[in-house]
N, C-alpha and C. Protein backbone atom coordinates (compact mmCIF):
# COMPACT_ATOMS: atom_id res chain seq x y z
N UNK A 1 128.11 79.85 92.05
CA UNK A 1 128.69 78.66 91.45
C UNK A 1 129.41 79.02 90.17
N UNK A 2 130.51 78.14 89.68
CA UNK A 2 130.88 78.46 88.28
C UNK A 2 131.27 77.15 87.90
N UNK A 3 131.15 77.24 86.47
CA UNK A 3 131.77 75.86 85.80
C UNK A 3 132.03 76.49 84.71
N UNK A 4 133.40 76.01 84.83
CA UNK A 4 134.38 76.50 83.97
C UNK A 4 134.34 76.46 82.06
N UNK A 5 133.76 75.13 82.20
CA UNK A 5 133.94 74.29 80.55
C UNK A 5 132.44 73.49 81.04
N UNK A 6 132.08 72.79 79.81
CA UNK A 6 130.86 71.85 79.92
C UNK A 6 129.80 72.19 80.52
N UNK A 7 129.13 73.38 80.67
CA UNK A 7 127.73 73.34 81.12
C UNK A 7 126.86 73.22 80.35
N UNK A 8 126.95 72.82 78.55
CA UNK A 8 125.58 71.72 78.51
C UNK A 8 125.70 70.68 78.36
N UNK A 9 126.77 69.70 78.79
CA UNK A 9 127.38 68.64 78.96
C UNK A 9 126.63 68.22 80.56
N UNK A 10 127.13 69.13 81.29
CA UNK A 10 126.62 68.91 82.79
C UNK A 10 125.38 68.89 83.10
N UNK A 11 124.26 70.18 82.27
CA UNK A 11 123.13 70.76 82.33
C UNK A 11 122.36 70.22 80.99
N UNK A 12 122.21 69.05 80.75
CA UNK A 12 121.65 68.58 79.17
C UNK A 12 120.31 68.90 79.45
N UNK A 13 119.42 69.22 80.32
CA UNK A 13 117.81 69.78 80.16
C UNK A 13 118.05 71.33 80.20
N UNK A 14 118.98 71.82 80.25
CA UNK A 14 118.89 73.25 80.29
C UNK A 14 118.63 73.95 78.86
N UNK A 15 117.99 74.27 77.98
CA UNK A 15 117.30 74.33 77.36
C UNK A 15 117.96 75.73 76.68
N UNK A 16 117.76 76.90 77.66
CA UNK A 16 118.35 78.29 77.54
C UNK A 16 119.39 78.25 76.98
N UNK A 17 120.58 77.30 78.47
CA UNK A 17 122.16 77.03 78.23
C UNK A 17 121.88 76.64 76.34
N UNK A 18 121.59 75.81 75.71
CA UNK A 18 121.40 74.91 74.71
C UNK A 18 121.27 75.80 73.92
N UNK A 19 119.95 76.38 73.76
CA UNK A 19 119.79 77.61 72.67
C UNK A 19 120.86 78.80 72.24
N UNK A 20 121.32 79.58 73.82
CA UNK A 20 122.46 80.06 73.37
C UNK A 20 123.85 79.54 73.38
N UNK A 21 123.92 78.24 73.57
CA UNK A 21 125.99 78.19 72.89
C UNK A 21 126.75 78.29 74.48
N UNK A 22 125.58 78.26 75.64
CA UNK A 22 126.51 78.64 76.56
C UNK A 22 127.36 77.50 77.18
N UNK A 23 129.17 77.89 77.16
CA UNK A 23 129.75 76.76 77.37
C UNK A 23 130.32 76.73 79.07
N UNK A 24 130.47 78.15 79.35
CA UNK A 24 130.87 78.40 80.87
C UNK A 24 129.92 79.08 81.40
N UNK A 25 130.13 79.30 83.03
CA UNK A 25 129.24 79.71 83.41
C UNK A 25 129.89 80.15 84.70
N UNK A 26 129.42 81.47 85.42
CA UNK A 26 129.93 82.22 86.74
C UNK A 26 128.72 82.72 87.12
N UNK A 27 127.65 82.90 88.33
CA UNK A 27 127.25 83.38 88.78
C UNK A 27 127.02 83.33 90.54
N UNK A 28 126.73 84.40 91.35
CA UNK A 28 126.66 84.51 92.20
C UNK A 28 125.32 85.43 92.76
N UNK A 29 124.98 85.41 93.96
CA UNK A 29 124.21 86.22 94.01
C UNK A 29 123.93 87.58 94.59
N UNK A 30 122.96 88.44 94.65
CA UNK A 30 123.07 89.97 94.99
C UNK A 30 122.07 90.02 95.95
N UNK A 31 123.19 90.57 97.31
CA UNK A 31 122.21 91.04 98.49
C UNK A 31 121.96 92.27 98.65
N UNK A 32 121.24 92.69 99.70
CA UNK A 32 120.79 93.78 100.22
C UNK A 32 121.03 94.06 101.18
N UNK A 33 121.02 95.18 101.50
CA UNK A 33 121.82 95.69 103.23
C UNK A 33 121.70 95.18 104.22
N UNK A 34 120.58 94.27 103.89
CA UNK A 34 120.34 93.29 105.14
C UNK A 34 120.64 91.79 104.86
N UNK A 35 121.54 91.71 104.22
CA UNK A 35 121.73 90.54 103.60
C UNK A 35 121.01 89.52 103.06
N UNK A 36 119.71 90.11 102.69
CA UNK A 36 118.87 89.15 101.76
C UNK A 36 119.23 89.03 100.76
N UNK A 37 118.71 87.80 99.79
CA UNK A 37 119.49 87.51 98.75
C UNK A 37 118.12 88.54 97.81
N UNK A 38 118.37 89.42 96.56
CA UNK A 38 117.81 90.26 95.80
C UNK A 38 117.66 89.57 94.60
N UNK A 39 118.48 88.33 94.23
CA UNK A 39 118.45 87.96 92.48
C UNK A 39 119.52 87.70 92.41
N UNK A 40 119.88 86.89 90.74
CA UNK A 40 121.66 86.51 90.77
C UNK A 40 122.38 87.41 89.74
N UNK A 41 123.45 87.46 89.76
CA UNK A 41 124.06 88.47 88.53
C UNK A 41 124.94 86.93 88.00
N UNK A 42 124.90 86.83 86.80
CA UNK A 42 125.48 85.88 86.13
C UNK A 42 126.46 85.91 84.58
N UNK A 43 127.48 85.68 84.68
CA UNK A 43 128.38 85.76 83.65
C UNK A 43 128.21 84.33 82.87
N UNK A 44 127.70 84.38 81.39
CA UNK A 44 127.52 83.09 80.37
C UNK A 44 128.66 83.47 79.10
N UNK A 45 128.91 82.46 79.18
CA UNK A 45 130.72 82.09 78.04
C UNK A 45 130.18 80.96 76.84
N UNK A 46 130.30 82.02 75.82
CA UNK A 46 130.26 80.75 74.56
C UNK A 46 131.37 79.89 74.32
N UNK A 47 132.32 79.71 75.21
CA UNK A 47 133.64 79.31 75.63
C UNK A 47 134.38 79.22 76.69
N UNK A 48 135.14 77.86 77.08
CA UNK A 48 135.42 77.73 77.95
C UNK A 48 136.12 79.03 78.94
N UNK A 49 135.90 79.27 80.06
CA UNK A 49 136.67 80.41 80.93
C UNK A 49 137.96 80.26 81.07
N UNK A 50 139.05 80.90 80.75
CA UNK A 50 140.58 80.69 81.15
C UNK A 50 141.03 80.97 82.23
N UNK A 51 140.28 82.38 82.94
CA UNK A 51 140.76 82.76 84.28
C UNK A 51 139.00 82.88 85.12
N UNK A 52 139.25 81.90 85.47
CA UNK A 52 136.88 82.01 86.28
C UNK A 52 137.23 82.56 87.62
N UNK A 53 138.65 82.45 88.25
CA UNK A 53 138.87 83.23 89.53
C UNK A 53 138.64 84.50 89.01
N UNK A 54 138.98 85.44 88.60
CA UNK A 54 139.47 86.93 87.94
C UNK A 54 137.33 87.17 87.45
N UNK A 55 136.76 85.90 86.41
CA UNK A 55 135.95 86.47 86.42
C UNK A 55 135.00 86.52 87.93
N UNK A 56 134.98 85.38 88.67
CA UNK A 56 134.42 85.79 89.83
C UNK A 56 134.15 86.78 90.56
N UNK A 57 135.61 87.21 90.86
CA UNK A 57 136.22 88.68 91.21
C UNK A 57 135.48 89.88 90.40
N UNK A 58 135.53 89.74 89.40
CA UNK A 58 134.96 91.14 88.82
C UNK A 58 133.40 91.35 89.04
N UNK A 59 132.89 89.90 88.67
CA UNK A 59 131.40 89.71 89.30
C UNK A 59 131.37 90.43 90.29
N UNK A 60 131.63 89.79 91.74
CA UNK A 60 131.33 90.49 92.80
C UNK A 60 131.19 91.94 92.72
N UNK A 61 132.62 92.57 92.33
CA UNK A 61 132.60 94.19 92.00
C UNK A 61 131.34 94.44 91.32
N UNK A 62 131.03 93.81 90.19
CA UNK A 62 129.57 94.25 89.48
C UNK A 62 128.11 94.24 90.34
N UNK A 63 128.63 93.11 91.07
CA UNK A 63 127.23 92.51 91.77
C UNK A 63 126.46 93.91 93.04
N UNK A 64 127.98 94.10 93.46
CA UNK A 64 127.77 94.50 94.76
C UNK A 64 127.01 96.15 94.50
N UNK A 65 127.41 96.88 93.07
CA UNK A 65 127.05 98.12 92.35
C UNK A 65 125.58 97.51 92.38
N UNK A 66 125.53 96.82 91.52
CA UNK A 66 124.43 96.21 91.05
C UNK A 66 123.15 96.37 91.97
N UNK A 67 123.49 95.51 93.05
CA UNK A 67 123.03 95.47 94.21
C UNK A 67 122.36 96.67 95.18
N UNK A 68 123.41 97.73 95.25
CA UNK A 68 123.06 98.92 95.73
C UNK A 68 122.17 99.89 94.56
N UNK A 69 122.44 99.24 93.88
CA UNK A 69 121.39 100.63 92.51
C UNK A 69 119.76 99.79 92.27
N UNK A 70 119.99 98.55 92.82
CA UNK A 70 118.72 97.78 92.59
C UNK A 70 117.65 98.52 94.42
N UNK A 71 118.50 98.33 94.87
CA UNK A 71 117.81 99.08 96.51
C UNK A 71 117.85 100.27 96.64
N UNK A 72 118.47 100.86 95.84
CA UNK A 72 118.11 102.52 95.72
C UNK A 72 116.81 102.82 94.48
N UNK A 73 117.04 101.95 93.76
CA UNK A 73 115.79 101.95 92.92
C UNK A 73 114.34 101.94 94.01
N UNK A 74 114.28 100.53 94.15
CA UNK A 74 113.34 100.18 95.21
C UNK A 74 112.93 100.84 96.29
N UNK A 75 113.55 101.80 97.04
CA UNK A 75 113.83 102.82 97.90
C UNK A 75 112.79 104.00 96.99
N UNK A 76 113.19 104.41 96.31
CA UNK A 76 112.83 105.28 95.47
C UNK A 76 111.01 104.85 94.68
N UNK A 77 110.79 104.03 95.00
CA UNK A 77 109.18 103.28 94.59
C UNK A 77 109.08 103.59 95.74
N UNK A 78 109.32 103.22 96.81
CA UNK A 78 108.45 102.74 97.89
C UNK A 78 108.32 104.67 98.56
N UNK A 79 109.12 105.55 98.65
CA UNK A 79 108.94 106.63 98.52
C UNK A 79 107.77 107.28 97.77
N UNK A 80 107.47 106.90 96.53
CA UNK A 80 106.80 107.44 95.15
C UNK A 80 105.17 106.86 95.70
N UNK A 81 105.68 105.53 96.34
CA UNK A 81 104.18 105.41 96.72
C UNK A 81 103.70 105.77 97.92
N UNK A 82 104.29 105.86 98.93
CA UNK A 82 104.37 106.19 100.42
C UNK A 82 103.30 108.14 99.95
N UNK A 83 104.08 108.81 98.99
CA UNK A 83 103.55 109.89 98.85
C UNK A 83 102.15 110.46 98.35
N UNK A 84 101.77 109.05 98.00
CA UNK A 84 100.04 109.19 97.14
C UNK A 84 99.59 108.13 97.78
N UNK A 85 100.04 106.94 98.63
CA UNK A 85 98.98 106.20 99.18
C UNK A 85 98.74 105.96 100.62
N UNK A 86 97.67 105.94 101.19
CA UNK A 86 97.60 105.88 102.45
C UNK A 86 98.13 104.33 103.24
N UNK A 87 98.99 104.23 104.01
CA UNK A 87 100.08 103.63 103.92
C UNK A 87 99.23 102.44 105.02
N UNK A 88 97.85 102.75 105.52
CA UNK A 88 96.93 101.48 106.38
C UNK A 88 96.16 100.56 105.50
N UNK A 89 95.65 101.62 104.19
CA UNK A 89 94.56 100.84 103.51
C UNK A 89 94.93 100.86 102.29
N UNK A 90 96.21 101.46 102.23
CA UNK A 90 96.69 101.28 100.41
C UNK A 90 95.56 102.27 99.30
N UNK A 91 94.62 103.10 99.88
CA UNK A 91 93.47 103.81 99.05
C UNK A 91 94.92 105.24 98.55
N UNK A 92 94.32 105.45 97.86
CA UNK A 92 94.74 106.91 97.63
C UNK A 92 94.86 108.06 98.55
N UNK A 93 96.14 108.79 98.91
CA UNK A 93 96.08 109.63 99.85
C UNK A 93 95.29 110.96 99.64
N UNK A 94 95.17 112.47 100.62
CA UNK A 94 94.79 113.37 99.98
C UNK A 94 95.54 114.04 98.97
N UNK A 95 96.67 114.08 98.79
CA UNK A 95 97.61 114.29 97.71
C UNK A 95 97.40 113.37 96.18
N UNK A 96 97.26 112.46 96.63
CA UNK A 96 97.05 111.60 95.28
C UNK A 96 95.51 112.12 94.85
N UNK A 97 94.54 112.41 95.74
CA UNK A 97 93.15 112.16 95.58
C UNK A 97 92.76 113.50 95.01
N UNK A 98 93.92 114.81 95.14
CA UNK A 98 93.80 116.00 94.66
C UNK A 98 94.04 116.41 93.44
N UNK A 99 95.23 115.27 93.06
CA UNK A 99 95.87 115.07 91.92
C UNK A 99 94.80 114.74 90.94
N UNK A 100 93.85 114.14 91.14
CA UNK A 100 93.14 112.90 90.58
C UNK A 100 91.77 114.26 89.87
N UNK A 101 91.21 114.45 91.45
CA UNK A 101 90.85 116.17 91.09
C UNK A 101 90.59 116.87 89.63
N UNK A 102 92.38 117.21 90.22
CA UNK A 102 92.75 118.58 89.41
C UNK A 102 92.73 117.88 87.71
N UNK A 103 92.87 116.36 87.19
CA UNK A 103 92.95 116.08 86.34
C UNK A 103 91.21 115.68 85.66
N UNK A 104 90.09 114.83 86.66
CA UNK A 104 89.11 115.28 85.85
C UNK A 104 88.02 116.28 85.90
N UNK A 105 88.80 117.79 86.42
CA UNK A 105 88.01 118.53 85.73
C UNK A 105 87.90 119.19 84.03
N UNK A 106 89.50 119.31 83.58
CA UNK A 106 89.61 119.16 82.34
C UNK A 106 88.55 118.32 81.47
N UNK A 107 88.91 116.92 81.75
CA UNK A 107 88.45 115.80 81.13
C UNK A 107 86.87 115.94 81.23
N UNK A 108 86.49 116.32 81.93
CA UNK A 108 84.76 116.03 82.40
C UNK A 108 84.23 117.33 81.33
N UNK A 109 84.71 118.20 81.49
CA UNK A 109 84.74 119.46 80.83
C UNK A 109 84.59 119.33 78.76
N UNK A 110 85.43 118.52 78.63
CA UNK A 110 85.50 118.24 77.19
C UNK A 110 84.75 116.76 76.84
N UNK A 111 84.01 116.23 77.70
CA UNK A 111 83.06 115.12 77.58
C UNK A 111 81.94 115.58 78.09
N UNK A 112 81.61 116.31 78.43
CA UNK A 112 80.56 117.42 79.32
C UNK A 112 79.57 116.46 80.25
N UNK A 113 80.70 116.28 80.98
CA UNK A 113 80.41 115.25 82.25
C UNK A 113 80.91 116.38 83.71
N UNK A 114 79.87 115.82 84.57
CA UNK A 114 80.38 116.41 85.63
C UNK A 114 81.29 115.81 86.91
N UNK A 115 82.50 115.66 87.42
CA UNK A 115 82.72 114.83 88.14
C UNK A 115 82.30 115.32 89.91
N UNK A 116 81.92 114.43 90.61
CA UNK A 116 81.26 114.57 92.11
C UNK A 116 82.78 114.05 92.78
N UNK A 117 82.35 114.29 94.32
CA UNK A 117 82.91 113.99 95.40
C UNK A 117 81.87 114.20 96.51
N UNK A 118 82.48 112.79 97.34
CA UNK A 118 81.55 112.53 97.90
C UNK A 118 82.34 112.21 99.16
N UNK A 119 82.14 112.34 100.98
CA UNK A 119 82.50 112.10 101.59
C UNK A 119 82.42 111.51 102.70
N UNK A 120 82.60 110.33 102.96
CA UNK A 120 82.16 109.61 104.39
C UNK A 120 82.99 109.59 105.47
N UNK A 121 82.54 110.10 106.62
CA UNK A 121 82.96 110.00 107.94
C UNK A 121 82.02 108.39 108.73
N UNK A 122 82.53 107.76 109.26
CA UNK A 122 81.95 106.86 110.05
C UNK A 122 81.81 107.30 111.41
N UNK A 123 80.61 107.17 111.63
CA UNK A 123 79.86 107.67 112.90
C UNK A 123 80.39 106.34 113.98
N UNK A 124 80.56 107.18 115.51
CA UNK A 124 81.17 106.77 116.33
C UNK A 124 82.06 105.74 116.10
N UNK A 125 83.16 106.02 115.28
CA UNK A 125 85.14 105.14 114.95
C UNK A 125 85.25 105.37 115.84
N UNK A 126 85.40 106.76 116.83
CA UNK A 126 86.12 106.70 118.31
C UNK A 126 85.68 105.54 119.34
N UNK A 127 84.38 105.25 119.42
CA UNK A 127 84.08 104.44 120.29
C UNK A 127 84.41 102.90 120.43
N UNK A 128 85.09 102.45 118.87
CA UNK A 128 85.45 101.63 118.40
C UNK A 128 86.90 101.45 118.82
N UNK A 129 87.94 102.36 118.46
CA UNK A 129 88.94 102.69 119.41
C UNK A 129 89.38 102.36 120.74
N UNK A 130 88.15 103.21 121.22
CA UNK A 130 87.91 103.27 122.51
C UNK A 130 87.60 101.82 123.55
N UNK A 131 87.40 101.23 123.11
CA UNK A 131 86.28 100.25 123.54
C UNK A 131 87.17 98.74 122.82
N UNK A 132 87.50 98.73 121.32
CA UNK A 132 88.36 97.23 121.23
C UNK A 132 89.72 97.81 121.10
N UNK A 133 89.91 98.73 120.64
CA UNK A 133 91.74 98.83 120.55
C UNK A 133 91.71 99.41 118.83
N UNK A 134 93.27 99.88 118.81
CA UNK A 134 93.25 100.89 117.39
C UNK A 134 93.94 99.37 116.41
N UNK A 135 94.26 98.22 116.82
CA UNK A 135 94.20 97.09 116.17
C UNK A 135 92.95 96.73 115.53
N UNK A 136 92.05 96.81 116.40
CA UNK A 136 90.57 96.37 115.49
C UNK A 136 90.18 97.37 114.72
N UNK A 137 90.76 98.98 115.23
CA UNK A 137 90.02 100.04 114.47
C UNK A 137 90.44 100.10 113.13
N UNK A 138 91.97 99.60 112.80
CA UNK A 138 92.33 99.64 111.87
C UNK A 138 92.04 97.93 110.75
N UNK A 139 91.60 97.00 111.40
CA UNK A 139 91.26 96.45 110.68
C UNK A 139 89.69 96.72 109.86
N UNK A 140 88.70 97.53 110.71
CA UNK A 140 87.62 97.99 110.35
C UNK A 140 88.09 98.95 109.04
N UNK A 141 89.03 99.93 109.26
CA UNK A 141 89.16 101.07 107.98
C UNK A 141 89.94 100.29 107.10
N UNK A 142 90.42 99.46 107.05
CA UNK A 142 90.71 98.26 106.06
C UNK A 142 89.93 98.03 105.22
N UNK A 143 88.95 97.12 106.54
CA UNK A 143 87.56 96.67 105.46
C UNK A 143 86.84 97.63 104.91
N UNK A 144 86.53 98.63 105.35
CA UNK A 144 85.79 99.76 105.00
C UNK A 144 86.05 100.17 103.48
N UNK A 145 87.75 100.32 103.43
CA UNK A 145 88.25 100.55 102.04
C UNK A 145 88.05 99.70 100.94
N UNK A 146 87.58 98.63 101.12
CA UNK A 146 87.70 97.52 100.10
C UNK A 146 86.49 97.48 99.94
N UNK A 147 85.61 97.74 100.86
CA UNK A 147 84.12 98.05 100.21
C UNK A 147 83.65 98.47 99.40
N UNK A 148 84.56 99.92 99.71
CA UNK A 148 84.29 101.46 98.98
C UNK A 148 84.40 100.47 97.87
N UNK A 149 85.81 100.34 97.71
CA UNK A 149 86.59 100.09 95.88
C UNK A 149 85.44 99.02 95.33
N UNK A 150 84.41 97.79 96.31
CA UNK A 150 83.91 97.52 95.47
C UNK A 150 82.99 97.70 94.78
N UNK A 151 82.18 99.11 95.45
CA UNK A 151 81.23 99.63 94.78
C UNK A 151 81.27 100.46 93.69
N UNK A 152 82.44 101.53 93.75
CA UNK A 152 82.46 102.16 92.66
C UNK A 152 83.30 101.71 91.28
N UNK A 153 83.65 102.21 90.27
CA UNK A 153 84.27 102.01 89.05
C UNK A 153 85.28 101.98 89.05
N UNK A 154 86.12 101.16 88.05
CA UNK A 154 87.34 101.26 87.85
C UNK A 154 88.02 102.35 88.11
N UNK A 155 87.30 104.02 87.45
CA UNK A 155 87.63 104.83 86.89
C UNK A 155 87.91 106.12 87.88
N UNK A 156 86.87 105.60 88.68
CA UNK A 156 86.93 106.50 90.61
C UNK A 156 88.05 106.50 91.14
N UNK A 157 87.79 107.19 92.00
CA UNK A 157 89.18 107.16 92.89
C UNK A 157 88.45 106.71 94.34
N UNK A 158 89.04 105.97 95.46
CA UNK A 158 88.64 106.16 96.73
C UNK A 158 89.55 106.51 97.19
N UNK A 159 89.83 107.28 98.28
CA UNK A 159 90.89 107.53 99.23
C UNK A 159 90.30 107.64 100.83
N UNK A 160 91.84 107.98 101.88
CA UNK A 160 91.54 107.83 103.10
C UNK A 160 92.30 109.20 103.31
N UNK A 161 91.14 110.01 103.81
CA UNK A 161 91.88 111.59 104.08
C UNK A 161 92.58 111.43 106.01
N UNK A 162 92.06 110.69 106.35
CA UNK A 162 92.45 110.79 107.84
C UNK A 162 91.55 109.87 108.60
N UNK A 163 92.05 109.62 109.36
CA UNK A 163 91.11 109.07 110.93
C UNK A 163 89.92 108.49 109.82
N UNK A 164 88.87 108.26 110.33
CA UNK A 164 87.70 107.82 109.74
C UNK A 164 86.77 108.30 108.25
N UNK A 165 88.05 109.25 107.60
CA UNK A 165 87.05 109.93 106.80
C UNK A 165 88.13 109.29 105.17
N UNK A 166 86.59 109.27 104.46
CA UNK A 166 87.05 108.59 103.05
C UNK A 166 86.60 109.69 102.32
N UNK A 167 86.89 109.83 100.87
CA UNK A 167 86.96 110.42 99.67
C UNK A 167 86.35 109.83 98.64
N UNK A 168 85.02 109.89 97.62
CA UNK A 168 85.10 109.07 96.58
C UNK A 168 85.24 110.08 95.43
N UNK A 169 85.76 110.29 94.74
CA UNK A 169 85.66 110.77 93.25
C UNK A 169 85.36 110.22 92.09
N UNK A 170 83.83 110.88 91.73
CA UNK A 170 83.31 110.01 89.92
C UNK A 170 83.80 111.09 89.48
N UNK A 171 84.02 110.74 88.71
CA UNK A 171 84.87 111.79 87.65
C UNK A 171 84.19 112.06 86.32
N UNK A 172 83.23 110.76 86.01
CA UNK A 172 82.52 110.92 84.99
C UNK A 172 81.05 110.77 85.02
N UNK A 173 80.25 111.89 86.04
CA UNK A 173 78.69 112.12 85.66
C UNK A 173 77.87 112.59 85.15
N UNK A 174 77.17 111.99 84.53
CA UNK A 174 76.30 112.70 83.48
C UNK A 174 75.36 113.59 84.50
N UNK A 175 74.66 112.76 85.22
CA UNK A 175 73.83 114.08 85.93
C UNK A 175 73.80 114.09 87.36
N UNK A 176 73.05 114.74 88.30
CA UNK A 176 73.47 114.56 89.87
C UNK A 176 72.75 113.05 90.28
N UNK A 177 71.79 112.28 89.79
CA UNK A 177 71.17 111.16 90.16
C UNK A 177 72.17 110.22 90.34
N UNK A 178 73.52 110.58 89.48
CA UNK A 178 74.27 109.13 89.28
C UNK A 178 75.10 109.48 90.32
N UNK A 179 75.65 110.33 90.98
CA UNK A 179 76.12 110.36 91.84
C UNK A 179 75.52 109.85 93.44
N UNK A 180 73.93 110.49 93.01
CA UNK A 180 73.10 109.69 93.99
C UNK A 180 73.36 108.50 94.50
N UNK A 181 73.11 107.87 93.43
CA UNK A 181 72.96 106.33 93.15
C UNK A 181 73.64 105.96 93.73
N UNK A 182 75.21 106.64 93.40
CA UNK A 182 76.24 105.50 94.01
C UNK A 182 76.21 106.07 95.49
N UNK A 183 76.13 107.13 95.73
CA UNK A 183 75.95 107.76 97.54
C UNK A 183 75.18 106.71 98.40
N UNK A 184 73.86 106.34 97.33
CA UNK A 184 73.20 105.56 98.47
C UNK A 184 73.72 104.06 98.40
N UNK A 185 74.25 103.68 97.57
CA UNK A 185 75.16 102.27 97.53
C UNK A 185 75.84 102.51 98.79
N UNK A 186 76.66 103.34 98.65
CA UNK A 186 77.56 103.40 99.78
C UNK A 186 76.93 103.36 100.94
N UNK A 187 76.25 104.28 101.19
CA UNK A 187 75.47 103.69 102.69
C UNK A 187 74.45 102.76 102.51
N UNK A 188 74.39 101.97 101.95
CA UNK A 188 73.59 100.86 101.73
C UNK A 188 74.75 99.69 102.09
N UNK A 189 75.59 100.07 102.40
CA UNK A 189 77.04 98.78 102.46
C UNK A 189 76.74 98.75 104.19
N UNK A 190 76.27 99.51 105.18
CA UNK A 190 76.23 99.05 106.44
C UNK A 190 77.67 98.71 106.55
N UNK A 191 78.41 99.55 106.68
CA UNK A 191 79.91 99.45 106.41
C UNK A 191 80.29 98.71 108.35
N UNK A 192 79.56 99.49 109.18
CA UNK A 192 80.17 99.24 110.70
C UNK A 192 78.68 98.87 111.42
């Protein structure tokens, strides 16, 4: 839409328009390769527009840049996360979960904490498979994951190394009991 002259004449609750002085107005909006709409790119005039065709025009040119650097951005996240998270249950992948690792042994080291890992396989997933379909199997390692996360700490990591097998990392134990502790939480969840 654009209006040329008077948009807080036209727009008297617009509040923004009001605060800044804005007297014209051009905007349009920015799609994506699939023609969804992404957001608007908008040109605001503390003065009436003389040529709003010409600015239209240039909009678009801006929009359409705009547009492609906003989905190459986005492209570029969804990559960044695709590479550390397991892409069924959203847990941490083995890459992320190694990462995680290699960072509190330092840390545990200069707090003279020890960090554990701990690992669960779920006994007979194949039969589960087997028997309702890899639709239900995967809603089970779903739930499974959200378990995990609610037993342990903020500060843990859970991940999904493959097929049925999870990862937990404390990173910060004082002695082997506390790792216990939380081991038997975990199988205390009757996960399947």
């Amino acid at each position: 839409q654009s209006f040329r002259s008077r948009v807080r004449e036209l727009f008297p609750l617009d509040h923004v328009a009001e605060r800044m002085g804005v007297e014209s107005y051009v905007g349009i909006p920015l799609f994506d390769s699939e023609g969804r709409v992404i957001g608007p790119m908008t040109v605001l005039g503390c003065r009436p527009m003389q040529d709003i065709e010409m600015a239209e025009k240039v909009l678009k040119v801006f929009a359409a840049r705009a547009a492609a650097e906003l989905e190459r951005c986005r492209g570029e996240k969804t990559i960044a996360y695709m590479s550390c998270y397991d892409p069924l249950t959203g847990l941490a992948n083995k890459r992320l979960f190694q990462e995680r690792v290699e960072q509190a042994l330092p840390s545990a080291r200069r707090n003279h904490k020890t960090p554990a890992v701990l690992f669960l396989d779920l006994d007979r997933f194949k039969n589960i498979n087997d028997t309702l379909g890899h639709a239900v199997g995967d809603l089970i390692l779903k739930g499974v994951g959200q378990r995990l996360l609610e037993v342990v700490e903020p500060e843990d990591t859970v991940a999904r190394l493959g097929g049925d097998e999870f990862l937990v990392l404390l990173p910060n134990i004082a002695k082997a009991e506390d790792a216990e502790q939380v081991a038997r939480k975990l199988i205390d969840l009757s996960l399947i």
